[in-house]
PDB file of N, CA and C in Angstrom:
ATOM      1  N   UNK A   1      56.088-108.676-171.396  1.00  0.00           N
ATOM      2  CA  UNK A   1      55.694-109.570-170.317  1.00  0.00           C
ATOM      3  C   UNK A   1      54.872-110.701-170.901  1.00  0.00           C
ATOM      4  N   UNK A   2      55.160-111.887-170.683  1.00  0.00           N
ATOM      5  CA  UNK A   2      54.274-113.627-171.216  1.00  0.00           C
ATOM      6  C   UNK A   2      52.796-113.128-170.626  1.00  0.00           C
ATOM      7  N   UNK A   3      52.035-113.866-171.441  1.00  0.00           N
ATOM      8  CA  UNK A   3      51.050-114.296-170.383  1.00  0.00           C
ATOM      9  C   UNK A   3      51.294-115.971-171.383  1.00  0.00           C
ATOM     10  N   UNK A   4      51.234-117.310-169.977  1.00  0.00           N
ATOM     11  CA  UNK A   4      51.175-118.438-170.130  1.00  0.00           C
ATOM     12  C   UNK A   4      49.685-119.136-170.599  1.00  0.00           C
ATOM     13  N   UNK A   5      49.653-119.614-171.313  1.00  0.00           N
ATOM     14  CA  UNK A   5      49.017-120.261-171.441  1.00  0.00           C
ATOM     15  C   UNK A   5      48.647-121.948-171.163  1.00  0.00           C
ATOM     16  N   UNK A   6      48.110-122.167-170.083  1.00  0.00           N
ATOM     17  CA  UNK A   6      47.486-123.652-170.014  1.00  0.00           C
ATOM     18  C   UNK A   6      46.429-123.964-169.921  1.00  0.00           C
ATOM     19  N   UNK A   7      46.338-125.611-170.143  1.00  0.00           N
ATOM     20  CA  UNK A   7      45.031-126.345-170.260  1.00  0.00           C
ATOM     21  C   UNK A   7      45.442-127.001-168.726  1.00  0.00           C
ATOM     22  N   UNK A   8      44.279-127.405-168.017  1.00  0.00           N
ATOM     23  CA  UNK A   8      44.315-128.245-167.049  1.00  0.00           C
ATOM     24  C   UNK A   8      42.609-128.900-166.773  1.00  0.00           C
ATOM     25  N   UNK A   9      42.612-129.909-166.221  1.00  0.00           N
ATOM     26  CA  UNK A   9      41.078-130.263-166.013  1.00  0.00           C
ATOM     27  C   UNK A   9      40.370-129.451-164.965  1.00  0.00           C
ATOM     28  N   UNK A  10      39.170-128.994-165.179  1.00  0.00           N
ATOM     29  CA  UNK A  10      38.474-128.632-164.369  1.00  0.00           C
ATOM     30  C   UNK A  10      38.517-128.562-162.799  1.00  0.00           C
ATOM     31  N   UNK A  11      38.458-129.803-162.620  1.00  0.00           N
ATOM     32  CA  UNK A  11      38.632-130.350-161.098  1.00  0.00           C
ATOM     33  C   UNK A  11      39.412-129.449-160.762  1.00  0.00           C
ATOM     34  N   UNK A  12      41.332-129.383-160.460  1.00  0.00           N
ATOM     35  CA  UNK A  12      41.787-128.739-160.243  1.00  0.00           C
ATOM     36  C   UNK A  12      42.550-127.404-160.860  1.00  0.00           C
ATOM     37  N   UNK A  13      41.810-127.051-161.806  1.00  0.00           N
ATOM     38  CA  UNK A  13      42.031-125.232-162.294  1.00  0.00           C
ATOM     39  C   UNK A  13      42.323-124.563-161.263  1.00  0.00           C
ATOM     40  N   UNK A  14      41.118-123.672-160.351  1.00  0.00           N
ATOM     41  CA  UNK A  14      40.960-122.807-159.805  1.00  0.00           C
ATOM     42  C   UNK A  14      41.947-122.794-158.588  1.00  0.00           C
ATOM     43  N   UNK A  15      42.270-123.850-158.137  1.00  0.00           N
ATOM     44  CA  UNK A  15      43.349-124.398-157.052  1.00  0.00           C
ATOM     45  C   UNK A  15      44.518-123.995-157.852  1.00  0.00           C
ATOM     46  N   UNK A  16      44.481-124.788-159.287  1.00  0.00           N
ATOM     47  CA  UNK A  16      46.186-124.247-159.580  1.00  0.00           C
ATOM     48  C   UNK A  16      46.186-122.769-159.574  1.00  0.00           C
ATOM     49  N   UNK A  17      45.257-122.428-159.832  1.00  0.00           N
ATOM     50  CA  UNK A  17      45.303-120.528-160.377  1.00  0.00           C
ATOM     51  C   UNK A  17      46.149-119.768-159.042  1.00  0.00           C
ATOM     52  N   UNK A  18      44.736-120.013-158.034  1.00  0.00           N
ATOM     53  CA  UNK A  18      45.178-119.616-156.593  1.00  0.00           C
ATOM     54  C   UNK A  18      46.465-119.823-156.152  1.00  0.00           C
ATOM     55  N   UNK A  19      46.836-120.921-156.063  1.00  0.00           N
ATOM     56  CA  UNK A  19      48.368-121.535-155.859  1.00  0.00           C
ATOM     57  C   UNK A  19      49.049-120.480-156.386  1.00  0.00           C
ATOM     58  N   UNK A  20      49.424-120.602-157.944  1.00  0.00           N
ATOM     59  CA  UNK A  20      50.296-119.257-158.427  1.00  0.00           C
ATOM     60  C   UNK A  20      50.152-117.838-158.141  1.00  0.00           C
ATOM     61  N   UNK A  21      48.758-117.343-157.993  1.00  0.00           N
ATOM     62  CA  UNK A  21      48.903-116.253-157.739  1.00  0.00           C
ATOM     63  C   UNK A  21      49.563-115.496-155.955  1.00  0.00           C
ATOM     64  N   UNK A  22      49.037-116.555-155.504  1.00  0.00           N
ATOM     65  CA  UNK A  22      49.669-116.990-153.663  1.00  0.00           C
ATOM     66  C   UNK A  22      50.838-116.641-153.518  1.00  0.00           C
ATOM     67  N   UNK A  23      51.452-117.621-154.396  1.00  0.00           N
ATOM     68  CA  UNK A  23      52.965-117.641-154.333  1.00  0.00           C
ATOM     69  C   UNK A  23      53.596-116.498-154.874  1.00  0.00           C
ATOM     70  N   UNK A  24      53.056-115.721-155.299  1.00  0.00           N
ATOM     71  CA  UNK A  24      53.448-114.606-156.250  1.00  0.00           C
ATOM     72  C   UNK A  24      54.060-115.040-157.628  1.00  0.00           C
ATOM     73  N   UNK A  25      53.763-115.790-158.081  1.00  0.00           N
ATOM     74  CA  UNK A  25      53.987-116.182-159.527  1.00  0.00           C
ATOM     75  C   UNK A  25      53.588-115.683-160.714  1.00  0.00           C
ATOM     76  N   UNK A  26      52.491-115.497-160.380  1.00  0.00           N
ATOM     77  CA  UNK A  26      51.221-114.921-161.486  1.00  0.00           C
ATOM     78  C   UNK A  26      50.653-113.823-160.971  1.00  0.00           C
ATOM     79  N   UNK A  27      50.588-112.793-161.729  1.00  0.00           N
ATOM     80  CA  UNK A  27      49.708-111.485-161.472  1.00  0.00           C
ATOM     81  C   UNK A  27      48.403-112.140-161.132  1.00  0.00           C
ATOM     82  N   UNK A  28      47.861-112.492-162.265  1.00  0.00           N
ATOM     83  CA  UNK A  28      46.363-112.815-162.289  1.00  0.00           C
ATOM     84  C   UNK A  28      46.719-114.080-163.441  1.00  0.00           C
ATOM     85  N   UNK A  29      45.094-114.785-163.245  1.00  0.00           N
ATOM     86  CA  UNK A  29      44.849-116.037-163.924  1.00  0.00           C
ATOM     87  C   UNK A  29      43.615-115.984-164.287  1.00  0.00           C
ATOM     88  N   UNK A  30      43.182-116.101-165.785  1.00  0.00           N
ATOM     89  CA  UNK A  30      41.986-115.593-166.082  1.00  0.00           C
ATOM     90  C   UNK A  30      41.944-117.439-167.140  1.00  0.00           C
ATOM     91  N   UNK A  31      40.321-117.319-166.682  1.00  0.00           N
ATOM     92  CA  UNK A  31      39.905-119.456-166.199  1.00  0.00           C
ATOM     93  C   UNK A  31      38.897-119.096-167.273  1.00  0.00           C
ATOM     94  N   UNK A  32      38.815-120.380-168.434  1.00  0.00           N
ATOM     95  CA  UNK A  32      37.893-120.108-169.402  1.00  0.00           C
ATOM     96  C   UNK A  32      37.377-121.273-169.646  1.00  0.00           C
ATOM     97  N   UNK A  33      36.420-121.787-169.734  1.00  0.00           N
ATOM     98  CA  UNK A  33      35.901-123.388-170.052  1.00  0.00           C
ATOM     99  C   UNK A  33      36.364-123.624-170.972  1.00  0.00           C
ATOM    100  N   UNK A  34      36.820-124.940-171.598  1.00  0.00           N
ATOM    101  CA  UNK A  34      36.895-125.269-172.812  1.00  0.00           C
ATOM    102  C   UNK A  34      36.342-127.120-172.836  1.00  0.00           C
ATOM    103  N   UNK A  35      36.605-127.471-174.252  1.00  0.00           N
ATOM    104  CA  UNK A  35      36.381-128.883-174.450  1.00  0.00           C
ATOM    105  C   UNK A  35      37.865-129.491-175.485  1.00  0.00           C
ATOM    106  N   UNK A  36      38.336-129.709-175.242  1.00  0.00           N
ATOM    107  CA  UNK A  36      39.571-130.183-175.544  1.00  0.00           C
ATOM    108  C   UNK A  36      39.500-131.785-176.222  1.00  0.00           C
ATOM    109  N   UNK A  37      39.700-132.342-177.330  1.00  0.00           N
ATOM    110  CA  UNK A  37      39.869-133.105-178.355  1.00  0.00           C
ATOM    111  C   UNK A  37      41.512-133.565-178.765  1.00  0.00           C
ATOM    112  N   UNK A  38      42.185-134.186-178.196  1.00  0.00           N
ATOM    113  CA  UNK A  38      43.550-134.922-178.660  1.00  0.00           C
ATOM    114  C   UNK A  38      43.964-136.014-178.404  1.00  0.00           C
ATOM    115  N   UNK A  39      44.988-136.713-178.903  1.00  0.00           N
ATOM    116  CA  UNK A  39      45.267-137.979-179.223  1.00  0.00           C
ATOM    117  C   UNK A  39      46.530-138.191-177.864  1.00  0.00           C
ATOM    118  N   UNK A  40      46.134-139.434-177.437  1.00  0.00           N
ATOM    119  CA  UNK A  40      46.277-139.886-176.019  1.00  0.00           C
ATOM    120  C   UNK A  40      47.128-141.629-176.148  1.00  0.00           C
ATOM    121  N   UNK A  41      47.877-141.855-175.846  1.00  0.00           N
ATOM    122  CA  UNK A  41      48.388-143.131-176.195  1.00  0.00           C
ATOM    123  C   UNK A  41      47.395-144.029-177.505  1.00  0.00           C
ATOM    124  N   UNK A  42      47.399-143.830-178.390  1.00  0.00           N
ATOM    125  CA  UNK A  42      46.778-144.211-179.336  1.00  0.00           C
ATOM    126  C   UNK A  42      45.360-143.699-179.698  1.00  0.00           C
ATOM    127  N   UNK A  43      44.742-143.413-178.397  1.00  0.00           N
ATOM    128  CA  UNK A  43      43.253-142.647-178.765  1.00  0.00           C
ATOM    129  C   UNK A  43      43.048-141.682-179.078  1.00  0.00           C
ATOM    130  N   UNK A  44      41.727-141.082-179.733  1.00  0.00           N
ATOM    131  CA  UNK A  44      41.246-140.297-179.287  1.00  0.00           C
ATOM    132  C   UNK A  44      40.737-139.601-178.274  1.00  0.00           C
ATOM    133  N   UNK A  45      40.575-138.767-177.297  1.00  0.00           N
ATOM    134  CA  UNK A  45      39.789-138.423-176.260  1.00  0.00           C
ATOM    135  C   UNK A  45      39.510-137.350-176.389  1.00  0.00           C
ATOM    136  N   UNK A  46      38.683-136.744-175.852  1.00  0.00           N
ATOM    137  CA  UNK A  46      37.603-135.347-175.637  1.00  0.00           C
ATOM    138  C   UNK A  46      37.538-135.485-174.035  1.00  0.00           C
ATOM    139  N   UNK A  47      37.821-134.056-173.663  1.00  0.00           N
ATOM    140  CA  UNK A  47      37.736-134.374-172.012  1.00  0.00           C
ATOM    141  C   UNK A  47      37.003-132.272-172.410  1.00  0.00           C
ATOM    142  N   UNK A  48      36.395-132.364-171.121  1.00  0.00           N
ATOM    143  CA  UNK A  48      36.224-130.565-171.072  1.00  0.00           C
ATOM    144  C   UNK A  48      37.179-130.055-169.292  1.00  0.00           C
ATOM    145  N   UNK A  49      38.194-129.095-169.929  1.00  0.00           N
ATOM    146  CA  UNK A  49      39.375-128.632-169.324  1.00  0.00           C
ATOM    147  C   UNK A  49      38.846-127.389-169.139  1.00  0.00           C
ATOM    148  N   UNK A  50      39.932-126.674-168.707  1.00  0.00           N
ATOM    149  CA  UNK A  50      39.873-124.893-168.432  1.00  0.00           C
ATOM    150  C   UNK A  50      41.347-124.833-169.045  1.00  0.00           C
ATOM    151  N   UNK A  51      40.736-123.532-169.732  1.00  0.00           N
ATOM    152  CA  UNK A  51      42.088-122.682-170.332  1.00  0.00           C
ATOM    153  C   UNK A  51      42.762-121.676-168.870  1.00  0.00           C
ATOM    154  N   UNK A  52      43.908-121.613-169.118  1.00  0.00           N
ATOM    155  CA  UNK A  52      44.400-121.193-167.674  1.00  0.00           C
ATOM    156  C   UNK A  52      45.392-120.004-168.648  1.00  0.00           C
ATOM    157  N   UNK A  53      45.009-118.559-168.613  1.00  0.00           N
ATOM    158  CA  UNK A  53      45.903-117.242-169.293  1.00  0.00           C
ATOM    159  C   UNK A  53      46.491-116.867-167.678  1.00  0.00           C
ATOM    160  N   UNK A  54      47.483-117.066-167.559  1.00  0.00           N
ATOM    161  CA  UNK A  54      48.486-116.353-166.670  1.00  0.00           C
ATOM    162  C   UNK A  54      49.227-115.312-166.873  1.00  0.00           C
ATOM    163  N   UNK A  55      48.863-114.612-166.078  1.00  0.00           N
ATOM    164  CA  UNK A  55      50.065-112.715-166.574  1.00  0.00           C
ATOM    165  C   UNK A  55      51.459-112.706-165.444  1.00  0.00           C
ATOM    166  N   UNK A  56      52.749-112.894-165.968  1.00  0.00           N
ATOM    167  CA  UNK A  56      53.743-112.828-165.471  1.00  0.00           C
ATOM    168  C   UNK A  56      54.835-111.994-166.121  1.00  0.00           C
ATOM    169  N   UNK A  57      55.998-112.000-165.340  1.00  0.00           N
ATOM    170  CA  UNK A  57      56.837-111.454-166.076  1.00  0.00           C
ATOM    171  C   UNK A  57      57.836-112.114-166.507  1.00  0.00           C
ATOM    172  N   UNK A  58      59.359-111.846-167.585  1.00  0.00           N
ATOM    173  CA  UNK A  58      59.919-112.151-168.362  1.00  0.00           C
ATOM    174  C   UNK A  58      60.599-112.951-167.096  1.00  0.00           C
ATOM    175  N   UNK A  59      61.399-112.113-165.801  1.00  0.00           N
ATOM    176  CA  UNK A  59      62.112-113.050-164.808  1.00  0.00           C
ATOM    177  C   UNK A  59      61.553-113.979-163.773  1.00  0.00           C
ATOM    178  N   UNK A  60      59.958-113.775-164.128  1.00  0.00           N
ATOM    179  CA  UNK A  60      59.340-114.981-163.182  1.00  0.00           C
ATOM    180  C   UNK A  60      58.840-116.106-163.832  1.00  0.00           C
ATOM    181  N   UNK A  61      59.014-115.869-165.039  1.00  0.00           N
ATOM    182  CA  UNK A  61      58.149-117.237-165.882  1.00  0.00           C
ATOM    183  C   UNK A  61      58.972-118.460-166.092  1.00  0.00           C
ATOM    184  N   UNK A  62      60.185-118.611-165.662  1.00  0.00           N
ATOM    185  CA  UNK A  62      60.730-119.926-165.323  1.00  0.00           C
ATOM    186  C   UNK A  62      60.510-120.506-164.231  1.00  0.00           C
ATOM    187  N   UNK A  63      60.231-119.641-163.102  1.00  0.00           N
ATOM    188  CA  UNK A  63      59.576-120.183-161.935  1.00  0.00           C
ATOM    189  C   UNK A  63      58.485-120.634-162.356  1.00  0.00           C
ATOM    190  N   UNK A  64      57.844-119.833-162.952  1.00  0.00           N
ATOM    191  CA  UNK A  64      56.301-120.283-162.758  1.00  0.00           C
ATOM    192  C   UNK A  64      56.250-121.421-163.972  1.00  0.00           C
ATOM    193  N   UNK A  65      57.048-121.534-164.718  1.00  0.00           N
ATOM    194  CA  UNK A  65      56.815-122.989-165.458  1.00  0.00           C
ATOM    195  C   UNK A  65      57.192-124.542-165.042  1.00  0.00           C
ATOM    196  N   UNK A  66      58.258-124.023-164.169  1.00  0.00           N
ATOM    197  CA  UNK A  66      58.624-124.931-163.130  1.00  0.00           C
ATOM    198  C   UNK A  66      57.344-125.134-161.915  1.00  0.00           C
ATOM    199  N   UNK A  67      57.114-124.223-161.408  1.00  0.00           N
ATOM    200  CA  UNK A  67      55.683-124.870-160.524  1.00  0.00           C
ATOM    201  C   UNK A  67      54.813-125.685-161.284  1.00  0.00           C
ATOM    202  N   UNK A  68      54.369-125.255-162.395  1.00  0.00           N
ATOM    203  CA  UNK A  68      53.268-125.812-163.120  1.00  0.00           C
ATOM    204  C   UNK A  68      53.601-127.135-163.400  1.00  0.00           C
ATOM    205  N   UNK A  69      54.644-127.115-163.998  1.00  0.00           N
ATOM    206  CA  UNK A  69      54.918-128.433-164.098  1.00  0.00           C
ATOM    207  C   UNK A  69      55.162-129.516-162.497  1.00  0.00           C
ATOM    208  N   UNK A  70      55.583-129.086-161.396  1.00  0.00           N
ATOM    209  CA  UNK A  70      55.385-129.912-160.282  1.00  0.00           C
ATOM    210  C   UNK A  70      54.111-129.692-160.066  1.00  0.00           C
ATOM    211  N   UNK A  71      52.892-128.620-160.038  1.00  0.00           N
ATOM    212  CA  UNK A  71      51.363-128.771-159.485  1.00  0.00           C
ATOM    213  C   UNK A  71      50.510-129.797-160.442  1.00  0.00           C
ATOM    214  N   UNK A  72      50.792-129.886-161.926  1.00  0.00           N
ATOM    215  CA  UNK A  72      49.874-130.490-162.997  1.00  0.00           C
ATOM    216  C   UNK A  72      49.056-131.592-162.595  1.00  0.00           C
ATOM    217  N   UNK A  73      48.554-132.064-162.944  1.00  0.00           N
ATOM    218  CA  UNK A  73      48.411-133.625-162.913  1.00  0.00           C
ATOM    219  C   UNK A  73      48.648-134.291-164.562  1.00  0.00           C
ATOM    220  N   UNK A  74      49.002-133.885-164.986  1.00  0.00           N
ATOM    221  CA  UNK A  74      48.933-134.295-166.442  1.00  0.00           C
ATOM    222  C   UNK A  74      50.742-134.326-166.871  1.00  0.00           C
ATOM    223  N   UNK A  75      51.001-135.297-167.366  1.00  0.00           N
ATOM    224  CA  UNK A  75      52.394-136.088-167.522  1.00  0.00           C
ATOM    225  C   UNK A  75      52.693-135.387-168.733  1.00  0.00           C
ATOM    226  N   UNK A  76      52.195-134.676-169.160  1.00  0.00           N
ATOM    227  CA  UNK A  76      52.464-133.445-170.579  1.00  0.00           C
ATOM    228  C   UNK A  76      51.602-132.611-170.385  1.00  0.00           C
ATOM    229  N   UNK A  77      51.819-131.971-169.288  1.00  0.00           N
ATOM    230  CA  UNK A  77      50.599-130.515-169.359  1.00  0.00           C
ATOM    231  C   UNK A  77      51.006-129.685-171.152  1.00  0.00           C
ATOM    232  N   UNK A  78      50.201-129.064-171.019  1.00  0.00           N
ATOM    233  CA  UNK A  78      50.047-127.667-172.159  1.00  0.00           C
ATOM    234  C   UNK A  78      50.355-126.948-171.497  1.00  0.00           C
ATOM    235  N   UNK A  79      51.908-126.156-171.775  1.00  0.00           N
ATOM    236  CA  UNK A  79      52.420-125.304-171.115  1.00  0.00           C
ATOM    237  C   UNK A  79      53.060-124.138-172.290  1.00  0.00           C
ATOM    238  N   UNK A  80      52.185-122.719-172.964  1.00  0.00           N
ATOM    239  CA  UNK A  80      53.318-122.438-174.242  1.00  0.00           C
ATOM    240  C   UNK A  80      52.814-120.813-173.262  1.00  0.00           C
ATOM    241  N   UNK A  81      54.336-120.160-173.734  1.00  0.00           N
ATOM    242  CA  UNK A  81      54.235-118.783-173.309  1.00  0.00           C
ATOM    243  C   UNK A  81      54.103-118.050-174.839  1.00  0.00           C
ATOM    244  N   UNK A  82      53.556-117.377-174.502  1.00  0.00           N
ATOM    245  CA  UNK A  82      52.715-115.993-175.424  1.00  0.00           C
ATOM    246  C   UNK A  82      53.543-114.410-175.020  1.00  0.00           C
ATOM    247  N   UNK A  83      54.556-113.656-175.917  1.00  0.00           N
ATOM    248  CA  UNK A  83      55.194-112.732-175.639  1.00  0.00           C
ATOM    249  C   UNK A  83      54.323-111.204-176.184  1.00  0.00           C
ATOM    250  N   UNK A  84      53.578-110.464-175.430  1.00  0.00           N
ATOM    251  CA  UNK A  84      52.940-109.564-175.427  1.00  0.00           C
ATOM    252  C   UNK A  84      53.869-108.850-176.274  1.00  0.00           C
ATOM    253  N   UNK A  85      53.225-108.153-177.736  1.00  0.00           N
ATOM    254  CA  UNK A  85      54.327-107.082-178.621  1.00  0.00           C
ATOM    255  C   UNK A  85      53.569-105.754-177.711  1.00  0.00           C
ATOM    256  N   UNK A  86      52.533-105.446-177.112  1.00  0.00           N
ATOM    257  CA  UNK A  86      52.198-104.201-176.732  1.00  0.00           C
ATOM    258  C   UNK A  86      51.259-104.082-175.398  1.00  0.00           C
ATOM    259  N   UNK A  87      51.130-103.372-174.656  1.00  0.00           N
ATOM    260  CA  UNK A  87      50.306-103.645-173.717  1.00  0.00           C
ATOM    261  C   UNK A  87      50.244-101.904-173.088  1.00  0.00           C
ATOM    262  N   UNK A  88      49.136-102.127-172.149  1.00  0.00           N
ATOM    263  CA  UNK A  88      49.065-100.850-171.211  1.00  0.00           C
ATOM    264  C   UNK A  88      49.925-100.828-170.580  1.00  0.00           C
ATOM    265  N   UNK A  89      50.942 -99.123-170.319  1.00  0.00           N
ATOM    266  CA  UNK A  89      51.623 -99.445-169.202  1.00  0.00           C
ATOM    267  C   UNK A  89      50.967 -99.702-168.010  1.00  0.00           C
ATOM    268  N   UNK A  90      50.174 -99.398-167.843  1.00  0.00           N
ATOM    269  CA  UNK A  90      49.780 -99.124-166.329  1.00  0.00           C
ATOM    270  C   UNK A  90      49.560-100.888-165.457  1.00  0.00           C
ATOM    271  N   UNK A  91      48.923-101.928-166.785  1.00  0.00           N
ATOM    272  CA  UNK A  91      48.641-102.600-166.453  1.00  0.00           C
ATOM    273  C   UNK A  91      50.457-103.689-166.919  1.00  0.00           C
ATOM    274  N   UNK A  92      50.898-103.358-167.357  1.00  0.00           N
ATOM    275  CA  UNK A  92      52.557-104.078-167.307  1.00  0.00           C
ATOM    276  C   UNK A  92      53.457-103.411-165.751  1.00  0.00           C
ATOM    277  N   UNK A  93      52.910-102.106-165.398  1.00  0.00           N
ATOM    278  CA  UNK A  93      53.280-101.861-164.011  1.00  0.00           C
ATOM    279  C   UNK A  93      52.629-103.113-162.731  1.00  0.00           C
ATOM    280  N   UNK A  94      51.522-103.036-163.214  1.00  0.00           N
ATOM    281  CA  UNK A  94      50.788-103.600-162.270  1.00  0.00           C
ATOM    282  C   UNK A  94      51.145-105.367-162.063  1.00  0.00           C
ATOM    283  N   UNK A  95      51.448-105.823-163.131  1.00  0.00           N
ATOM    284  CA  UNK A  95      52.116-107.157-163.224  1.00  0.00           C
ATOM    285  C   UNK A  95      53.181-107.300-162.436  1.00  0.00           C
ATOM    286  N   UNK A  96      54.140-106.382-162.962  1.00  0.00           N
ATOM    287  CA  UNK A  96      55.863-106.404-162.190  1.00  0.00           C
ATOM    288  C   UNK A  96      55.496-106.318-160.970  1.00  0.00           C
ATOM    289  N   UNK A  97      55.116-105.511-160.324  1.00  0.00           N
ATOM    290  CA  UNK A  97      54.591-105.120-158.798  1.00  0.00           C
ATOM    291  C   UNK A  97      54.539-106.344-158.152  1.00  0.00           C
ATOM    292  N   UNK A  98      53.323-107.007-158.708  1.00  0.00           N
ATOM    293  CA  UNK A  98      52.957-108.152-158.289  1.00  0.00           C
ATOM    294  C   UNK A  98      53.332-109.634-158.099  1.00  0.00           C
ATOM    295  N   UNK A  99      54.725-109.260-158.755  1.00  0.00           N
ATOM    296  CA  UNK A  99      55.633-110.796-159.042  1.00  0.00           C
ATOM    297  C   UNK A  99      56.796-110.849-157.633  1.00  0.00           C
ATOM    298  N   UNK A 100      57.600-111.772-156.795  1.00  0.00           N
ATOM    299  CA  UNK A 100      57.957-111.644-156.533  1.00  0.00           C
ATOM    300  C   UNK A 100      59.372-111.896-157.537  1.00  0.00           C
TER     301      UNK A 100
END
């Protein structure tokens, strides 16, 4: 099962989180501060974002990359999936359950 990984700005994180998990997209969305440093039509910029770990499964994570990409505000979100080699069952039960 992925868990996704994105960056999004602060402002609207916790809204995108909610959104996915609403919709049944995302098990859970676990929100981490960060400060983010990359190159932007010629600049530099530093902005401080939230890391966005999403827990989904293998047949919902095209949906849910497709939402993300219509909720973003960012014209190249950070969107990379992460393929779990091992996990609890109990808590890979608890994911599937939760997806529509």
């Amino acid at each position: 099962m992925p868990t996704v990984y994105v960056t999004a700005p602060e402002s609207v994180a916790a809204e995108l989180a909610e959104t996915l998990v609403d919709e049944r997209l995302a098990a859970c969305v676990n929100a981490v501060g960060c400060q983010s440093t990359y190159r932007w039509e010629g600049e530099v910029i530093t902005d401080d974002e939230t890391i966005l770990l999403i827990k989904t499964t293998d047949e919902g994570y095209d949906r849910l990359a497709e939402r993300i990409e219509e909720l973003h505000p960012y014209d190249v979100p950070c969107l990379e999936r992460f393929d779990e080699a091992e996990m609890a069952d109990s808590f890979g039960a608890w994911i599937a359950e939760s997806i529509d």
